[in-house]
PDB file of N, CA and C in Angstrom:
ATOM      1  N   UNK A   1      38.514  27.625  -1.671  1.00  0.00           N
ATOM      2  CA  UNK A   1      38.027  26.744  -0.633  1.00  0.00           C
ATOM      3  C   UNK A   1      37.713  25.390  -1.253  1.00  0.00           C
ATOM      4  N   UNK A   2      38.430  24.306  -1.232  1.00  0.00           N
ATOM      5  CA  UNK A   2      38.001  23.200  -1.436  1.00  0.00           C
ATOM      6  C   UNK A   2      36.768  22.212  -1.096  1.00  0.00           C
ATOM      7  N   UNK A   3      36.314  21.553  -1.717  1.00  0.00           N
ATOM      8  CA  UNK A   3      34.938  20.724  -1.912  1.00  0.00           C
ATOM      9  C   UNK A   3      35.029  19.802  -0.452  1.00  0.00           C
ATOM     10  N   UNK A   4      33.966  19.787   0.435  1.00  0.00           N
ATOM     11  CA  UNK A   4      33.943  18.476   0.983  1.00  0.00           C
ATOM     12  C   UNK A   4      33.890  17.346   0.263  1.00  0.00           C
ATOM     13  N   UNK A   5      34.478  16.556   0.889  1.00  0.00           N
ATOM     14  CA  UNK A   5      34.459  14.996   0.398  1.00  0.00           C
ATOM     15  C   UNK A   5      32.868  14.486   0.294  1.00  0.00           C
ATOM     16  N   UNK A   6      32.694  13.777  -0.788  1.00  0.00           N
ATOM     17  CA  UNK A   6      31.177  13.446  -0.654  1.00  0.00           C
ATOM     18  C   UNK A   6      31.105  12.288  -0.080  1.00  0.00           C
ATOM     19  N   UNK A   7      29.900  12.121   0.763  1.00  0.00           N
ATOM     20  CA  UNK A   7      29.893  10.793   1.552  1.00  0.00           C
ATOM     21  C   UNK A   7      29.528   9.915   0.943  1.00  0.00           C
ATOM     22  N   UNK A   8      29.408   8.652   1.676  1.00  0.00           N
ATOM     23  CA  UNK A   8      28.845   7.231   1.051  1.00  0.00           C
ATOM     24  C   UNK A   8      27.812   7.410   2.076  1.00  0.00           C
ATOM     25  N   UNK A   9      26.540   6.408   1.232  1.00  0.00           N
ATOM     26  CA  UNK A   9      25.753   5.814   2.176  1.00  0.00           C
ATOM     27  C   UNK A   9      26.414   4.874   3.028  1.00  0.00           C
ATOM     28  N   UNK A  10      27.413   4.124   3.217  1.00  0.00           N
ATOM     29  CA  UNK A  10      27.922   3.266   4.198  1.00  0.00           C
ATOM     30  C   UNK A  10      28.857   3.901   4.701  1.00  0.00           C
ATOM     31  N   UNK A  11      29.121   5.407   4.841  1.00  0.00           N
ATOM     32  CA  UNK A  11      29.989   5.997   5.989  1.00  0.00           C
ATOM     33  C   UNK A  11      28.594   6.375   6.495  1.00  0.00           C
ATOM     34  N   UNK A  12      27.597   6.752   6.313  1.00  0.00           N
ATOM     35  CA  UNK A  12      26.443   7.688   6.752  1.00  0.00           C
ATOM     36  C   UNK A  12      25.950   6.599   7.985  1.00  0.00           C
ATOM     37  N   UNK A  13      25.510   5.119   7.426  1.00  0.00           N
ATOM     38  CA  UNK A  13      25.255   4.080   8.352  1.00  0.00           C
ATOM     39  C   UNK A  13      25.988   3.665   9.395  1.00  0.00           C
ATOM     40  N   UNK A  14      27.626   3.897   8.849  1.00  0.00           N
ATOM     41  CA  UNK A  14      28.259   3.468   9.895  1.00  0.00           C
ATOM     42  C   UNK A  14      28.485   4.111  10.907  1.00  0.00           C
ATOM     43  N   UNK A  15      28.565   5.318  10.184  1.00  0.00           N
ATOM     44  CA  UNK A  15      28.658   6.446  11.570  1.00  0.00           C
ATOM     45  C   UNK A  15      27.274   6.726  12.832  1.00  0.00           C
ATOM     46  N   UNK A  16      26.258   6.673  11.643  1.00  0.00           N
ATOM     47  CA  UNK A  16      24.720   5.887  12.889  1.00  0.00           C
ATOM     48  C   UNK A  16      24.827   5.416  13.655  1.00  0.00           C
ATOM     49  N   UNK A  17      25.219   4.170  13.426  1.00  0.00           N
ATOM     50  CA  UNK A  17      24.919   2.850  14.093  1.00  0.00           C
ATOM     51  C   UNK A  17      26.155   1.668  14.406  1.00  0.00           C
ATOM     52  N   UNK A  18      28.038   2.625  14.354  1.00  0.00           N
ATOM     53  CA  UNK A  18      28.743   1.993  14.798  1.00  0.00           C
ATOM     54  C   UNK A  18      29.195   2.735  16.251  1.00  0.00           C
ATOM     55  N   UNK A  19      29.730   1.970  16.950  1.00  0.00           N
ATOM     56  CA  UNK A  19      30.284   2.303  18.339  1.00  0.00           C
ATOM     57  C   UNK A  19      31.167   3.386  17.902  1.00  0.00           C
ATOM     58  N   UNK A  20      31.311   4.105  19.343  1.00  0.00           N
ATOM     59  CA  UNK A  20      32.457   5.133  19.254  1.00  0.00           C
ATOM     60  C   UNK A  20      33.860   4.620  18.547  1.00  0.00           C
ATOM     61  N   UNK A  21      34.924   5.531  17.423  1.00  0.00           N
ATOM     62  CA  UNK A  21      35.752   5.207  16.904  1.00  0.00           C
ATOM     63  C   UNK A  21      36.626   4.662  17.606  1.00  0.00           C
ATOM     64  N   UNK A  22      37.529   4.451  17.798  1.00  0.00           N
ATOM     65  CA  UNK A  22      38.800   3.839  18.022  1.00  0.00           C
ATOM     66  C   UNK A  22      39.877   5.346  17.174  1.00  0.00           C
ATOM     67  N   UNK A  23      40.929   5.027  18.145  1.00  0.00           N
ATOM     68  CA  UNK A  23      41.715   6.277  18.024  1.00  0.00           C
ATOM     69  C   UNK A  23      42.643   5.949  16.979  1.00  0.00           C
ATOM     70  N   UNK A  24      42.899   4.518  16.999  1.00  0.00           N
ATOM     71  CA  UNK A  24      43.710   4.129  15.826  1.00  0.00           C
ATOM     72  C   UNK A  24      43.798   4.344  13.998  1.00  0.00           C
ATOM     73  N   UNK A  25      42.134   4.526  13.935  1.00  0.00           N
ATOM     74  CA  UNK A  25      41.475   5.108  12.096  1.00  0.00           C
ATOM     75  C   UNK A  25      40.517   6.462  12.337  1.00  0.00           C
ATOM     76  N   UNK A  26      41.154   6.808  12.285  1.00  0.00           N
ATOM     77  CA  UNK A  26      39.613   8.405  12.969  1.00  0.00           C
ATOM     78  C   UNK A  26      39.091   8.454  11.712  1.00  0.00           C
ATOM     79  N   UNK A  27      40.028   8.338  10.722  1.00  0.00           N
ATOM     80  CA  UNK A  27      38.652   8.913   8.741  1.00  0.00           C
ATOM     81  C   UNK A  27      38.726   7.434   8.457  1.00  0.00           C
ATOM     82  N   UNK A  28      38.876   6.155   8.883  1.00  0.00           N
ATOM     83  CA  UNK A  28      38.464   5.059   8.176  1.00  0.00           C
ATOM     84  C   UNK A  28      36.831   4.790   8.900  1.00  0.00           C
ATOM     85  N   UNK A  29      36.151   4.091   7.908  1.00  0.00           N
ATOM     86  CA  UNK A  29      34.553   3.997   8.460  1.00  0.00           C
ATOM     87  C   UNK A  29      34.289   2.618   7.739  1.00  0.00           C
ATOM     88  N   UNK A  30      33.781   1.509   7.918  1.00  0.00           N
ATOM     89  CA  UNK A  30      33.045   0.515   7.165  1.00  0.00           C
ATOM     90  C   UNK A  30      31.920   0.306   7.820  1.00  0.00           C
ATOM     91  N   UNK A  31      30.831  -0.340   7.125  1.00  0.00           N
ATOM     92  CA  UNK A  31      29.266  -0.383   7.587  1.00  0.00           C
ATOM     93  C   UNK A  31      28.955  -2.125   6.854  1.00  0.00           C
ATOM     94  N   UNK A  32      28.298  -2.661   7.781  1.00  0.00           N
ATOM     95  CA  UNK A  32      27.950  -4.149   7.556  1.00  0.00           C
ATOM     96  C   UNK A  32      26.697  -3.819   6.614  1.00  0.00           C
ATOM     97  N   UNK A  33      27.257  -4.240   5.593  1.00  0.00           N
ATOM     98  CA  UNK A  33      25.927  -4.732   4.709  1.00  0.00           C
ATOM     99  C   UNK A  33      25.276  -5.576   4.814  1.00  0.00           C
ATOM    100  N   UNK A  34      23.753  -5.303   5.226  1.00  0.00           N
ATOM    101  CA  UNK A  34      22.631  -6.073   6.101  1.00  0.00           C
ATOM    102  C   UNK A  34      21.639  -6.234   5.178  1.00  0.00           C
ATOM    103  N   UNK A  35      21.165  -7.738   4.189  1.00  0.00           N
ATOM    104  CA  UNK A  35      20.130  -8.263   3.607  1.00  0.00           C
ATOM    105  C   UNK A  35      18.972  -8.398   4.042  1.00  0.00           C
ATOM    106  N   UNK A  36      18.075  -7.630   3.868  1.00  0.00           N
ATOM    107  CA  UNK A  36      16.666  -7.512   3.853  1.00  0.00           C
ATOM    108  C   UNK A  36      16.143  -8.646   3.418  1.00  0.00           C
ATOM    109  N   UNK A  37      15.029  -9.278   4.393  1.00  0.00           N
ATOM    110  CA  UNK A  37      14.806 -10.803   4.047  1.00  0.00           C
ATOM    111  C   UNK A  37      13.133 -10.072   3.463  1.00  0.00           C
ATOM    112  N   UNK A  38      13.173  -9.790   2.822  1.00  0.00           N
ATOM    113  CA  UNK A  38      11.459  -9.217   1.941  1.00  0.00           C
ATOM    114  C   UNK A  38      10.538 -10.645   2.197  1.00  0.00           C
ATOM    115  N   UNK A  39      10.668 -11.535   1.880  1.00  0.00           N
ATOM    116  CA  UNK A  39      10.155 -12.922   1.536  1.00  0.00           C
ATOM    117  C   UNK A  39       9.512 -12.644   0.839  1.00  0.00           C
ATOM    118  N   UNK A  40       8.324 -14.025   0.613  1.00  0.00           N
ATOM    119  CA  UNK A  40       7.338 -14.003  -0.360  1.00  0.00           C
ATOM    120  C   UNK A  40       6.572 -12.788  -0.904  1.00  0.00           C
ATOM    121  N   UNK A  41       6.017 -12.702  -1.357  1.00  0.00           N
ATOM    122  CA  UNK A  41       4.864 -11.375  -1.847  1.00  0.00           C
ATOM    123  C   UNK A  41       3.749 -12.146  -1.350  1.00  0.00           C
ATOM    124  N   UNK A  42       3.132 -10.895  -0.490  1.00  0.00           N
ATOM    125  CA  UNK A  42       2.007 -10.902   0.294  1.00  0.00           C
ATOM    126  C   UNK A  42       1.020 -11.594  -0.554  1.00  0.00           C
ATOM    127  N   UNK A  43       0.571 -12.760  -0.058  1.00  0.00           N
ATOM    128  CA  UNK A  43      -0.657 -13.400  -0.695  1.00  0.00           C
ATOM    129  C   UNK A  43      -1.968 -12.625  -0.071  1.00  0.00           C
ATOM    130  N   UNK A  44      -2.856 -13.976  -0.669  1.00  0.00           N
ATOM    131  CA  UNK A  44      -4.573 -13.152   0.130  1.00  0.00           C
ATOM    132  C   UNK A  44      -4.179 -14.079   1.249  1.00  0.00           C
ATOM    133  N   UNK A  45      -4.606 -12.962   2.456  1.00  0.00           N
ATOM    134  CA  UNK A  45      -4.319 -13.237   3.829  1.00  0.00           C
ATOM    135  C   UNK A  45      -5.601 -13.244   4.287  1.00  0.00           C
ATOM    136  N   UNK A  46      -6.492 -14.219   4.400  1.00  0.00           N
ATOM    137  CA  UNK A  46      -8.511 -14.605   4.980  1.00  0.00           C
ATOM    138  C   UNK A  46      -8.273 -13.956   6.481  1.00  0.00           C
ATOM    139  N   UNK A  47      -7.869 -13.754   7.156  1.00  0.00           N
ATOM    140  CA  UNK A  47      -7.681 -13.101   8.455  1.00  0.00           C
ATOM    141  C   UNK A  47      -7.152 -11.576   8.284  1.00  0.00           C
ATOM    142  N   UNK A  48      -6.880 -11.542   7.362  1.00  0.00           N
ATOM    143  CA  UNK A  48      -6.284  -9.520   7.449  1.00  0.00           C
ATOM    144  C   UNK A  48      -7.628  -8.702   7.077  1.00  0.00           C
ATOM    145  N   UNK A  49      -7.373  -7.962   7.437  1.00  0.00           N
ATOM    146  CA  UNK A  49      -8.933  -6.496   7.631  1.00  0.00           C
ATOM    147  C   UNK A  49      -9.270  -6.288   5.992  1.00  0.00           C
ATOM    148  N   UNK A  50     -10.265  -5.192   5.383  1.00  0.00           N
ATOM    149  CA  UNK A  50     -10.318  -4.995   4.306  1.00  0.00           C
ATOM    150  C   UNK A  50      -9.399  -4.277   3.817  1.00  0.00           C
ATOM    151  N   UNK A  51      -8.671  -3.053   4.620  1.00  0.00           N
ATOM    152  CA  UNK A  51      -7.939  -2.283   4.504  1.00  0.00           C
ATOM    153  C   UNK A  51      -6.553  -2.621   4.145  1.00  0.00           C
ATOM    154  N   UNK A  52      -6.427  -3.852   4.616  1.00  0.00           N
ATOM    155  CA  UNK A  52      -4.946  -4.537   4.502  1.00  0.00           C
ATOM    156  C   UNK A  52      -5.380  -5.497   3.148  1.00  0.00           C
ATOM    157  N   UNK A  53      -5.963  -5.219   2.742  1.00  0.00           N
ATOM    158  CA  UNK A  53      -6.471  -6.866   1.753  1.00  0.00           C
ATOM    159  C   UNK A  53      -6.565  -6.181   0.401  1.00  0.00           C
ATOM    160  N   UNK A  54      -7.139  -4.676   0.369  1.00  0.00           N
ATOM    161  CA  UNK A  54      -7.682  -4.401  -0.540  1.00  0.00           C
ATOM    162  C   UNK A  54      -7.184  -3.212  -1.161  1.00  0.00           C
ATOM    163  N   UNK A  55      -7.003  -2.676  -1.855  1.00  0.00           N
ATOM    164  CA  UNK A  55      -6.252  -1.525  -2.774  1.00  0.00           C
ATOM    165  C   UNK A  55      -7.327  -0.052  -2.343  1.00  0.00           C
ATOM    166  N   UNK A  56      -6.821   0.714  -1.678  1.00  0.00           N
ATOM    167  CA  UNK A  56      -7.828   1.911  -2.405  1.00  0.00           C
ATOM    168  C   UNK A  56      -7.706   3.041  -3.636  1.00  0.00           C
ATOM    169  N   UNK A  57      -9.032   3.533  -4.141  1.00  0.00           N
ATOM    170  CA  UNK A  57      -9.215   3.663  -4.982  1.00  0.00           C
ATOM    171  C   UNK A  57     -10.239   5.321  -4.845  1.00  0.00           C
ATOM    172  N   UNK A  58      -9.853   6.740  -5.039  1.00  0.00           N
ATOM    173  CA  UNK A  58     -10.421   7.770  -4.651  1.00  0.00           C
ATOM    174  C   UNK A  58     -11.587   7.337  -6.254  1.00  0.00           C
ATOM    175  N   UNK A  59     -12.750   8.036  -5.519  1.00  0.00           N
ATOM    176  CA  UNK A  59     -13.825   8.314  -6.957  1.00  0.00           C
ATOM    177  C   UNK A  59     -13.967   9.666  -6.505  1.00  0.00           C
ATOM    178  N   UNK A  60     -14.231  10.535  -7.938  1.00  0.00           N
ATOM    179  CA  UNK A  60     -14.295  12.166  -7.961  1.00  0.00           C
ATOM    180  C   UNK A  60     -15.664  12.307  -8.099  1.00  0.00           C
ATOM    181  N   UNK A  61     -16.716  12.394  -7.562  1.00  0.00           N
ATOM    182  CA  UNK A  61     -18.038  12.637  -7.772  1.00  0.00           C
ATOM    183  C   UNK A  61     -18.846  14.313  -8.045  1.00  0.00           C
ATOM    184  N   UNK A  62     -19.587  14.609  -8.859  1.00  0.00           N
ATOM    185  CA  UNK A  62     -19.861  16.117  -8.914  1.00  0.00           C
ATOM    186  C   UNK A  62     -20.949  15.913  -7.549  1.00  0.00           C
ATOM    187  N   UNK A  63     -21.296  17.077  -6.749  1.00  0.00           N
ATOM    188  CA  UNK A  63     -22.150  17.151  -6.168  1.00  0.00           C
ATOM    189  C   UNK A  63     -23.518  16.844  -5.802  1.00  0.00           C
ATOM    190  N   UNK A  64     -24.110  16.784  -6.963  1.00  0.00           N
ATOM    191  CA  UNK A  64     -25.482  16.305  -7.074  1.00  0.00           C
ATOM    192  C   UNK A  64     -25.584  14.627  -7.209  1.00  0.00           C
ATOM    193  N   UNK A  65     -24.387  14.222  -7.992  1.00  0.00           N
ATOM    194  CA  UNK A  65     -24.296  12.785  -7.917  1.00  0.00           C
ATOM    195  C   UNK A  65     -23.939  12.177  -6.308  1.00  0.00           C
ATOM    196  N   UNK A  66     -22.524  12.697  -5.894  1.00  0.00           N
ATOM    197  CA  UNK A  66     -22.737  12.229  -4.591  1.00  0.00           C
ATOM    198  C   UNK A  66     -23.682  12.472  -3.537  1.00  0.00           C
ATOM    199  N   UNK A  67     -24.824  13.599  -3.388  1.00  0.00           N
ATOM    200  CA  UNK A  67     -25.817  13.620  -2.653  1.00  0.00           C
ATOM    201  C   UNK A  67     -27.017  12.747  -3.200  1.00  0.00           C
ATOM    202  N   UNK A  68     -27.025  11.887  -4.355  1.00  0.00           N
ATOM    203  CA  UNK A  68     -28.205  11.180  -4.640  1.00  0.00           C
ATOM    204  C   UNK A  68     -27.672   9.762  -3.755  1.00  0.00           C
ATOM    205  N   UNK A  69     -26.274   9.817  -4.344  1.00  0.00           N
ATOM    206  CA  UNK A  69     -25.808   8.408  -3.444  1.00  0.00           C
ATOM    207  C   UNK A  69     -26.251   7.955  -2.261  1.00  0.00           C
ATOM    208  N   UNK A  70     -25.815   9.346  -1.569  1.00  0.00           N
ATOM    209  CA  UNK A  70     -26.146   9.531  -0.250  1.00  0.00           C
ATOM    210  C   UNK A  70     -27.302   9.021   0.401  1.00  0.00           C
ATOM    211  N   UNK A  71     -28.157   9.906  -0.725  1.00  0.00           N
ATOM    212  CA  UNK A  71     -29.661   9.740  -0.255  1.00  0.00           C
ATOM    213  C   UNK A  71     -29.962   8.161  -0.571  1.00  0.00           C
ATOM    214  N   UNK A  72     -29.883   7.676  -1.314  1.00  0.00           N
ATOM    215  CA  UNK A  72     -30.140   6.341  -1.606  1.00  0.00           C
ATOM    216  C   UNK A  72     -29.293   5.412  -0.036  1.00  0.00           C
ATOM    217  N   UNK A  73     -28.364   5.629  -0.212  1.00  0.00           N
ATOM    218  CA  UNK A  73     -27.738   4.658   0.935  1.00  0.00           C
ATOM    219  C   UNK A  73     -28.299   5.086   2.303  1.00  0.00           C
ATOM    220  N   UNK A  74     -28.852   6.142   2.396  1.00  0.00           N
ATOM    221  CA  UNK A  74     -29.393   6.432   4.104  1.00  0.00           C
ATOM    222  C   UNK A  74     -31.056   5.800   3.649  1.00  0.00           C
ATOM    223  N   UNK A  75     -31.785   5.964   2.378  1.00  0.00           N
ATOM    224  CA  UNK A  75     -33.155   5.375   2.699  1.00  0.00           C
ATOM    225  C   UNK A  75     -32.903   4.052   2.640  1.00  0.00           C
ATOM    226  N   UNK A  76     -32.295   3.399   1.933  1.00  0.00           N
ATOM    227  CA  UNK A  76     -31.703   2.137   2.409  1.00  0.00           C
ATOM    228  C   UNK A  76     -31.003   1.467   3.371  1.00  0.00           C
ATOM    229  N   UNK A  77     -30.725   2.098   4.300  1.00  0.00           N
ATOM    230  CA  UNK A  77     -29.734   1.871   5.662  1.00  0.00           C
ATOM    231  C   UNK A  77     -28.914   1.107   5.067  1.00  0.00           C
ATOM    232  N   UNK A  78     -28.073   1.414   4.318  1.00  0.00           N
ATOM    233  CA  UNK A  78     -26.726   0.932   3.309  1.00  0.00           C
ATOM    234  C   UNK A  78     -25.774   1.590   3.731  1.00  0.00           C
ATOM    235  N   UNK A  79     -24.548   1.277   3.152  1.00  0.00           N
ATOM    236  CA  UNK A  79     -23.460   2.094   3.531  1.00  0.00           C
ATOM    237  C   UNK A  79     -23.330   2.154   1.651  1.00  0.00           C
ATOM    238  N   UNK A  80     -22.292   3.547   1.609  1.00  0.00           N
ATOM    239  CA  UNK A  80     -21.802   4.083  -0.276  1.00  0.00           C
ATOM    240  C   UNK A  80     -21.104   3.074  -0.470  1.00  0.00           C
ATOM    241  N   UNK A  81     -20.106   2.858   0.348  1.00  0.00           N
ATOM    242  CA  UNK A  81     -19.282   1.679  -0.299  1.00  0.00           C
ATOM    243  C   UNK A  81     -19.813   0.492  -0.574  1.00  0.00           C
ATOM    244  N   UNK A  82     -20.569  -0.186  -0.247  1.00  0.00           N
ATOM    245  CA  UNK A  82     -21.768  -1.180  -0.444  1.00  0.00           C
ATOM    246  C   UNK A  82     -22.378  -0.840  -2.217  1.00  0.00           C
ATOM    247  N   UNK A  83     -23.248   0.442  -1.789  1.00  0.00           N
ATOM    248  CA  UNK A  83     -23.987   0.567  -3.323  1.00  0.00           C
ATOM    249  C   UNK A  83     -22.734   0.720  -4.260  1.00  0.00           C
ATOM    250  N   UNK A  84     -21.218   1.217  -4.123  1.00  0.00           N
ATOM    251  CA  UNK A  84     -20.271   1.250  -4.970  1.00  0.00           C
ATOM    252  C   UNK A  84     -20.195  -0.162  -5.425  1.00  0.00           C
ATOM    253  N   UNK A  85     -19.770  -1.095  -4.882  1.00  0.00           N
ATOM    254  CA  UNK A  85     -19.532  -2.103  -5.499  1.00  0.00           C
ATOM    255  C   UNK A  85     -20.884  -2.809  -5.703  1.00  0.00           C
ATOM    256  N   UNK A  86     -22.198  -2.450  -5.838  1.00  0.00           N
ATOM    257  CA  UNK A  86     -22.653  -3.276  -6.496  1.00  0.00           C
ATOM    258  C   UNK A  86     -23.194  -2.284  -7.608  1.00  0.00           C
ATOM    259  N   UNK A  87     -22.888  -1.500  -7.377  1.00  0.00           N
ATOM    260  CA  UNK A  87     -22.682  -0.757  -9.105  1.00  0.00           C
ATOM    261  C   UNK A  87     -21.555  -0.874  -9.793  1.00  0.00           C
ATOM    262  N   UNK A  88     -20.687  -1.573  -9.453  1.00  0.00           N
ATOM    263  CA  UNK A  88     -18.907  -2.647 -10.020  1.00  0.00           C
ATOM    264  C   UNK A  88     -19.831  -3.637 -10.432  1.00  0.00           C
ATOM    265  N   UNK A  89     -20.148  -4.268 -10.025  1.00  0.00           N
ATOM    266  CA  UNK A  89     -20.806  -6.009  -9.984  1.00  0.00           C
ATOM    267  C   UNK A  89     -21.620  -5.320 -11.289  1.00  0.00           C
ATOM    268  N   UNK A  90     -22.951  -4.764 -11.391  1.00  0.00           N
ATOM    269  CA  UNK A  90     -23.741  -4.544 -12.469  1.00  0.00           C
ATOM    270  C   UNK A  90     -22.665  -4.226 -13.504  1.00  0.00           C
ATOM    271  N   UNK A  91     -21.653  -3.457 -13.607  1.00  0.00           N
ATOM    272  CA  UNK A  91     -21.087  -3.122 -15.018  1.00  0.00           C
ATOM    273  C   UNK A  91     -20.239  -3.912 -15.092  1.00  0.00           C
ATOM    274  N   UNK A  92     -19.610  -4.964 -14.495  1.00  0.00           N
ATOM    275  CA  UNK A  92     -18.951  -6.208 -14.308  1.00  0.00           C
ATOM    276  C   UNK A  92     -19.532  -6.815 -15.178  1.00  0.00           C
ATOM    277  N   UNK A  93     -21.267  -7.587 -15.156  1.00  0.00           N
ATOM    278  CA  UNK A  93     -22.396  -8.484 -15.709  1.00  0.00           C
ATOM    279  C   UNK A  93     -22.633  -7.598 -16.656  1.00  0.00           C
ATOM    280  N   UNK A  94     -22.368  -6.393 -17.140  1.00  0.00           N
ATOM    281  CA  UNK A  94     -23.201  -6.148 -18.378  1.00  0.00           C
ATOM    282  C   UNK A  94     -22.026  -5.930 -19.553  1.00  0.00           C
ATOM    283  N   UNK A  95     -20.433  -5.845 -18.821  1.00  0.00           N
ATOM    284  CA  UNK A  95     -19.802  -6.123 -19.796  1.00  0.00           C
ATOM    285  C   UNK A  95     -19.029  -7.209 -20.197  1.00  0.00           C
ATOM    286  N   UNK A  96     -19.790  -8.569 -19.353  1.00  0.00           N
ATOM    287  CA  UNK A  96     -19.913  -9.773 -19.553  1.00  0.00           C
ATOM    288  C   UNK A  96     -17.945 -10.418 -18.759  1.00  0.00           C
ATOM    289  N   UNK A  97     -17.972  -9.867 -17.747  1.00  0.00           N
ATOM    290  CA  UNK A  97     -16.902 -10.231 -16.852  1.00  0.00           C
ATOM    291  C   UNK A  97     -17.321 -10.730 -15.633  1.00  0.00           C
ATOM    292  N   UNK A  98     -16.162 -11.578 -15.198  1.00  0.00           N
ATOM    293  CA  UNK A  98     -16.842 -12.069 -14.021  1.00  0.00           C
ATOM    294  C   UNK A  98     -17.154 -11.026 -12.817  1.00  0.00           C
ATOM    295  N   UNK A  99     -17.832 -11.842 -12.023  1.00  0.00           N
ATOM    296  CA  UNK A  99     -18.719 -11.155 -10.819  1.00  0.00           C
ATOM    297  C   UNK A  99     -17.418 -10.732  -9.843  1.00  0.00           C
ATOM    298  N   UNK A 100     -17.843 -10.129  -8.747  1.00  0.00           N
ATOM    299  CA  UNK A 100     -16.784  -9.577  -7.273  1.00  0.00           C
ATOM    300  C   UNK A 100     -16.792 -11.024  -6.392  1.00  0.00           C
ATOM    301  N   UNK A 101     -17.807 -11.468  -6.602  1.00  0.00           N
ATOM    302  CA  UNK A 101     -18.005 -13.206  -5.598  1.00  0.00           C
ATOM    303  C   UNK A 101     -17.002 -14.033  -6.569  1.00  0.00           C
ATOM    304  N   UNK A 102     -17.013 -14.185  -7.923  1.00  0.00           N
ATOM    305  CA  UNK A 102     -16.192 -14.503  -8.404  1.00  0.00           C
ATOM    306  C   UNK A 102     -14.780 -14.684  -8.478  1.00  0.00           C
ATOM    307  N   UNK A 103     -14.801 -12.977  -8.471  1.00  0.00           N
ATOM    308  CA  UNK A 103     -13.306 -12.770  -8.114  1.00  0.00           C
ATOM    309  C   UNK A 103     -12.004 -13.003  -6.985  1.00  0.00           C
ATOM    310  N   UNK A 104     -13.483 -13.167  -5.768  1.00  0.00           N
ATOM    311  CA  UNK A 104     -12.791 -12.481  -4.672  1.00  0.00           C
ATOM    312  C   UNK A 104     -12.942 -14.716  -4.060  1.00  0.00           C
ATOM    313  N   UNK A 105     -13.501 -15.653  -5.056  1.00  0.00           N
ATOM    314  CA  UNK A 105     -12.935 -16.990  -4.255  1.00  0.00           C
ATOM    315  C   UNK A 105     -12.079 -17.365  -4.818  1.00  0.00           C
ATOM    316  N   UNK A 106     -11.239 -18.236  -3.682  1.00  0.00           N
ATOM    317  CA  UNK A 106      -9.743 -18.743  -3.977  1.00  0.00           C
ATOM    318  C   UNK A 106      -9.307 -18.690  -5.643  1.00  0.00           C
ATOM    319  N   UNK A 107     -10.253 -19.240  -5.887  1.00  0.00           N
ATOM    320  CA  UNK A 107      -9.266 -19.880  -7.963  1.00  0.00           C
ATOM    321  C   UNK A 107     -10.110 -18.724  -8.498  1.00  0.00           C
ATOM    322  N   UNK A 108     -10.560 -17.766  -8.284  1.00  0.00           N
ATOM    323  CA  UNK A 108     -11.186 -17.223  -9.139  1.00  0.00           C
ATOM    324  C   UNK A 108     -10.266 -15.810 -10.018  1.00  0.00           C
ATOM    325  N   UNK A 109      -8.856 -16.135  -9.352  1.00  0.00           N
ATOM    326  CA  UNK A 109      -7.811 -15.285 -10.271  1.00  0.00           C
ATOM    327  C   UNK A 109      -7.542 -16.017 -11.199  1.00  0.00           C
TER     328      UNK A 109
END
């Protein structure tokens, strides 16, 4: 039993997304190669959310550490992510790097 023919990605596209064949080539197929305009690389955008602006980053906490957090940010009516970064900012200043206010104005890359 002989091998199917292996496809191309541009028979796969063309066959997608071209009109019904024509009776004249039934096994000929071509597909328009279409340039992706990417543009620039996303700058800092002052109007996009934090979520769109900002990288995330999982922290693995043991239990007892994340329930002190906890507790600290509810007697404080804080939010964790709040006391997170200003426990960034303190080890930022104590290993003599700039601050998150720093970082985060225009020239401060």
């Amino acid at each position: 039993m002989p091998k199917p023919p292996k496809l191309s990605l541009a028979s796969i596209v063309a066959a997608s997304s071209s009109p019904p064949r024509s009776s004249h080539h039934p096994s000929h197929q071509t597909a328009e190669i279409v340039q992706l305009d990417t543009g620039a690389p996303p700058g800092r955008r002052p109007n996009a959310t934090l979520k769109q602006r900002a990288r995330q980053m999982s922290v693995y906490l043991e239990p007892p550490v994340y329930d002190q957090l906890r507790d600290i940010a509810h007697a404080e009516r804080a939010k964790m992510h709040g006391l997170m970064l200003e426990a960034l900012d303190l080890l930022f200043k104590q290993r003599g790097a700039r601050s998150i206010d720093q970082l985060n104005d225009p020239g401060g890359r």
